[in-house]
Protein backbone atom coordinates (compact mmCIF):
# COMPACT_ATOMS: atom_id res chain seq x y z
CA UNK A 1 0.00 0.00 0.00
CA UNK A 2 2.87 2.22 0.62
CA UNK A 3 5.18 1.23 -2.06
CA UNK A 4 5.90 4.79 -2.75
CA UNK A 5 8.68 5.21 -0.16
CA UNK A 6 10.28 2.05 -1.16
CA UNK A 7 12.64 2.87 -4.17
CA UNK A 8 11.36 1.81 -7.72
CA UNK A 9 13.97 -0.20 -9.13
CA UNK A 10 12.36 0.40 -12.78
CA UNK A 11 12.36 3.54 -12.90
CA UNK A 12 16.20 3.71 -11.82
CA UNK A 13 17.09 1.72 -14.78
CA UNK A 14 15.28 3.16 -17.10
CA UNK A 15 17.20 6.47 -16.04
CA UNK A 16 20.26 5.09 -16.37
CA UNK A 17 18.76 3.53 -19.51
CA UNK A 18 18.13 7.24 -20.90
CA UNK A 19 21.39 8.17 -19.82
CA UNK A 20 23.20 5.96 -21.55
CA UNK A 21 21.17 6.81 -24.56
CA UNK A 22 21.92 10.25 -24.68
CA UNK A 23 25.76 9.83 -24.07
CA UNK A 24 26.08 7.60 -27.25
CA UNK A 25 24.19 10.43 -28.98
CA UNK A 26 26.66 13.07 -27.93
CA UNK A 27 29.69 11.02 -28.56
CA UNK A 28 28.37 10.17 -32.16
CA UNK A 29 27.60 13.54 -32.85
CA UNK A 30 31.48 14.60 -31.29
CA UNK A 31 32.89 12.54 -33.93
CA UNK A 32 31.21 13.53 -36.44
CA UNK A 33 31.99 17.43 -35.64
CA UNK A 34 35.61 15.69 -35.79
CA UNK A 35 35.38 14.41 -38.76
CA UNK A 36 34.52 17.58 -40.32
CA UNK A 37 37.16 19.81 -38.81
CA UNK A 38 39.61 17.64 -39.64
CA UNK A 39 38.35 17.49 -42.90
CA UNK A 40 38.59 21.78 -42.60
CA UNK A 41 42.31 21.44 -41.37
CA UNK A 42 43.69 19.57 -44.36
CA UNK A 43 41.37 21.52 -46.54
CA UNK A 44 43.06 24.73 -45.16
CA UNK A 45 46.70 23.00 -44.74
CA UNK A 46 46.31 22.41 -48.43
CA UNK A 47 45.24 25.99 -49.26
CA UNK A 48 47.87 27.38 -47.40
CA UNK A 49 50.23 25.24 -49.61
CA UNK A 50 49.15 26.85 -52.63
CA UNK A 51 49.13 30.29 -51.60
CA UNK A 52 53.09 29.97 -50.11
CA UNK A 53 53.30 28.51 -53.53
CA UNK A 54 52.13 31.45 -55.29
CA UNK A 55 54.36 33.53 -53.14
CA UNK A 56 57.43 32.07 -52.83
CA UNK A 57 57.09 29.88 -56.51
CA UNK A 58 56.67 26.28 -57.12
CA UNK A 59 60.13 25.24 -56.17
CA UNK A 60 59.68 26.03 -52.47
CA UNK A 61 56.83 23.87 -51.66
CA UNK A 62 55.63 21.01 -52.71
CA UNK A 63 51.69 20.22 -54.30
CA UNK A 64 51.19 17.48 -51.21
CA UNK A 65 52.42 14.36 -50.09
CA UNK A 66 50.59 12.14 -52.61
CA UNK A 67 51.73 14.69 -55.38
CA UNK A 68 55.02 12.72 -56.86
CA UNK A 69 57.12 16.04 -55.93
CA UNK A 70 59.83 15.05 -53.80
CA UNK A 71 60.39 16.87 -50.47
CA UNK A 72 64.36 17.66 -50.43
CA UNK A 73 65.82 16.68 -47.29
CA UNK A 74 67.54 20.23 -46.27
CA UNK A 75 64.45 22.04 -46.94
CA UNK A 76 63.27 23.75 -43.44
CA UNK A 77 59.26 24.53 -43.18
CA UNK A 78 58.42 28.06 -43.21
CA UNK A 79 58.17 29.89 -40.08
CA UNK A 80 56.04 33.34 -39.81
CA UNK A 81 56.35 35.79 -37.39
CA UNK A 82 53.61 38.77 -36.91
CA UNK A 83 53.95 41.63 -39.48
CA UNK A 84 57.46 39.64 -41.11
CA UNK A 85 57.30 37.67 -44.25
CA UNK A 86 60.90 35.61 -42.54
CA UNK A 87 62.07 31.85 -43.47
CA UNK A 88 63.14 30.11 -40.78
CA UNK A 89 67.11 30.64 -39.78
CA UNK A 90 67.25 34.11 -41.10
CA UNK A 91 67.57 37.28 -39.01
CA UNK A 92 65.82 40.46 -39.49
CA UNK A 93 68.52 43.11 -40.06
């Protein structure tokens, strides 16, 4: 008669139940929001290619790594610094 003071073991579970539900939702939907920025990193990795490309020519850096142009071993990456257009090793005189 007074079952309501007596925990409900149902209605626990199907909490957790929920729970559990909406967890796998939110990881699902994290990976796919990481899917698409990495998808916007390479996109912009790439893009950045071809504009230090158009800047410094087509000798300095190289289409991608699936492009066939070979990476020479001595070449250093480019390094920026705010308001200086510098290569790495080189000192602002």
């Amino acid at each position: 008669m007074f079952n309501i003071f007596q925990p409900h073991r149902n209605g626990h579970l199907r909490r957790i139940m929920t729970l559990l539900e909406e967890a796998n939702l939110a990881r699902i939907e994290h990976q796919a929001a990481a899917e698409h920025h990495g998808a916007l990193a390479r996109m912009y990795a790439e893009r950045a290619k071809r504009l230090e490309r158009e800047v410094y020519g087509t000798s300095h850096v190289p289409l991608g790594e699936g492009s066939g142009a070979p990476k020479l071993p001595d070449e250093k990456p480019v390094v920026y610094a705010l308001g200086a257009n510098r290569r790495e090793g080189q000192s602002k005189a």
